[in-house]
Protein backbone atom coordinates (compact mmCIF):
# COMPACT_ATOMS: atom_id res chain seq x y z
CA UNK A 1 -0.71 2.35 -8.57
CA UNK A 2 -0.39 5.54 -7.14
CA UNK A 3 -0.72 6.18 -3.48
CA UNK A 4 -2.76 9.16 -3.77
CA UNK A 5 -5.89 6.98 -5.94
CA UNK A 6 -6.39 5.13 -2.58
CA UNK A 7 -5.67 7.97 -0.05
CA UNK A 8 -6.07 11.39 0.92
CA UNK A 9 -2.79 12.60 1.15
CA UNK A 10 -3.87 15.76 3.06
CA UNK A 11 -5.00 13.68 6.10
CA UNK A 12 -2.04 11.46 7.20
CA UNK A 13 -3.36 7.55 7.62
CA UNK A 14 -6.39 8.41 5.57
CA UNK A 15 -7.45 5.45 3.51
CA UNK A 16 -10.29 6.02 0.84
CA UNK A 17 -12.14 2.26 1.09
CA UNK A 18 -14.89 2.89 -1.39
CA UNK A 19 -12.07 3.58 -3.95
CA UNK A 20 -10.34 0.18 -3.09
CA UNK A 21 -13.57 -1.38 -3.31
CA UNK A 22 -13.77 0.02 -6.72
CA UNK A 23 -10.58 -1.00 -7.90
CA UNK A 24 -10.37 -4.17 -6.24
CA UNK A 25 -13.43 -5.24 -8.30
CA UNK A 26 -11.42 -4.02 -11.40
CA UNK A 27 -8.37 -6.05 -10.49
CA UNK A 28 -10.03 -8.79 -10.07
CA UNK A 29 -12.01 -8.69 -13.33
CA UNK A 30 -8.77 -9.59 -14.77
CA UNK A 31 -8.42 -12.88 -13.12
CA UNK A 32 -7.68 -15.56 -16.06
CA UNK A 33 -4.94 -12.88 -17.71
CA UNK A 34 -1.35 -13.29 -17.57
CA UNK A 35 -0.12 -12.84 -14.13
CA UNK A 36 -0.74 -8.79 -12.85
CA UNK A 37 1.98 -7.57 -11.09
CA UNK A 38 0.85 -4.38 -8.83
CA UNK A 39 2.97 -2.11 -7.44
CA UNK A 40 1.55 0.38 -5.02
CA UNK A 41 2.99 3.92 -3.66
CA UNK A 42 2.37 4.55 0.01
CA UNK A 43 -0.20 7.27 -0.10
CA UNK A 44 -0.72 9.18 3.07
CA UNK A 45 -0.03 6.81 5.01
CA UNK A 46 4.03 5.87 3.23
CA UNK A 47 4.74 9.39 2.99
CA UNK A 48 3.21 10.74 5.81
CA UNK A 49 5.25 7.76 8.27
CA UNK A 50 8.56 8.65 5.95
CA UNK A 51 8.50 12.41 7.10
CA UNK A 52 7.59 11.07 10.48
CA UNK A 53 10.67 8.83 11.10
CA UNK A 54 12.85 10.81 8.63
CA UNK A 55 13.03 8.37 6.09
CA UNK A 56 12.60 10.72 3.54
CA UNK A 57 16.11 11.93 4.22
CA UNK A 58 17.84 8.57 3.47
CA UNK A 59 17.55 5.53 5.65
CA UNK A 60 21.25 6.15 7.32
CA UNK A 61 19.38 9.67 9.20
CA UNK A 62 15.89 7.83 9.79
CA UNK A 63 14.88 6.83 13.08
CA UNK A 64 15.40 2.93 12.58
CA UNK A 65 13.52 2.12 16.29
CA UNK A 66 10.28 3.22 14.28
CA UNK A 67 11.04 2.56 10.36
CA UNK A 68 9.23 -1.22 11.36
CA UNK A 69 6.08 0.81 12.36
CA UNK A 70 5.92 2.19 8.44
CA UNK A 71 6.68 -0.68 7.02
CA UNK A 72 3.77 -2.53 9.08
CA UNK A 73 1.05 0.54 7.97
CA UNK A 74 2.13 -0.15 4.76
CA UNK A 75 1.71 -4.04 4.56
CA UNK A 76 -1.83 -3.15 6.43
CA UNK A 77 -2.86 -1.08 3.35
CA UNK A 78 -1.29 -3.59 0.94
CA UNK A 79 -3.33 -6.03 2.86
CA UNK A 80 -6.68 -4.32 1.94
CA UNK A 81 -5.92 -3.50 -1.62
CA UNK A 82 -6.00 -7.37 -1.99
CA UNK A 83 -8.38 -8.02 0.53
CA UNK A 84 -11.06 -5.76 -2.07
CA UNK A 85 -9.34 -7.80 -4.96
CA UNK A 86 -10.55 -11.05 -2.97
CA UNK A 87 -13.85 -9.90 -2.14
CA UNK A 88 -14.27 -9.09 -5.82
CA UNK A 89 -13.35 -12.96 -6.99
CA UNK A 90 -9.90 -12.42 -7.49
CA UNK A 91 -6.74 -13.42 -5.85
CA UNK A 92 -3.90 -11.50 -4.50
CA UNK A 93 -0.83 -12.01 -2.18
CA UNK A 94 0.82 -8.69 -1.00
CA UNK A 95 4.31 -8.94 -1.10
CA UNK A 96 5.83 -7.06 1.59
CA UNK A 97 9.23 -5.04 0.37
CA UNK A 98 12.13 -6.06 2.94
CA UNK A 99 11.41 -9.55 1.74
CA UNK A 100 12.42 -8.71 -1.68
CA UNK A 101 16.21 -7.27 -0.43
């Protein structure tokens, strides 16, 4: 799932919730299916926080005191892509990433 569907990557942190809505409903029409596995990009708000804290240069240059603070915006809109897939009858549990290392 691109980042960019669900944000506006000109505005940094700007999240596009009538587009979740919309997908989330879609999503969730597939409840019943073989388990969906969705993976999302970060949108404005992953790649606008990656610039921020330099993680787009390589995690050994990035400021590490702030890398938690993108990986916490980026659970948050994780959080309402399946919050939108719940609201539309489906279920969802956002993985987050580190937890997966």
């Amino acid at each position: 799932l691109g980042g960019s569907l669900i944000t506006d990557k000109t505005q940094p942190g700007r999240i596009h919730d009538a587009r979740i809505a919309r997908l989330g409903a879609a999503l969730a029409g597939t409840a019943g299916e073989p388990r969906l596995v969705v993976v999302m990009g970060g949108g404005s708000v992953g790649h606008h926080a990656a610039r921020l804290y330099g993680v787009d240069r390589g995690l050994a240059d990035c400021d590490r005191a702030r890398l938690h603070r993108m990986s916490v915006d980026m659970f948050a809109l994780k959080g309402r892509v399946a919050e939108a897939i719940g609201a539309a009858g489906g279920c969802a549990l956002p993985l987050h990433e580190t937890s997966l290392a």
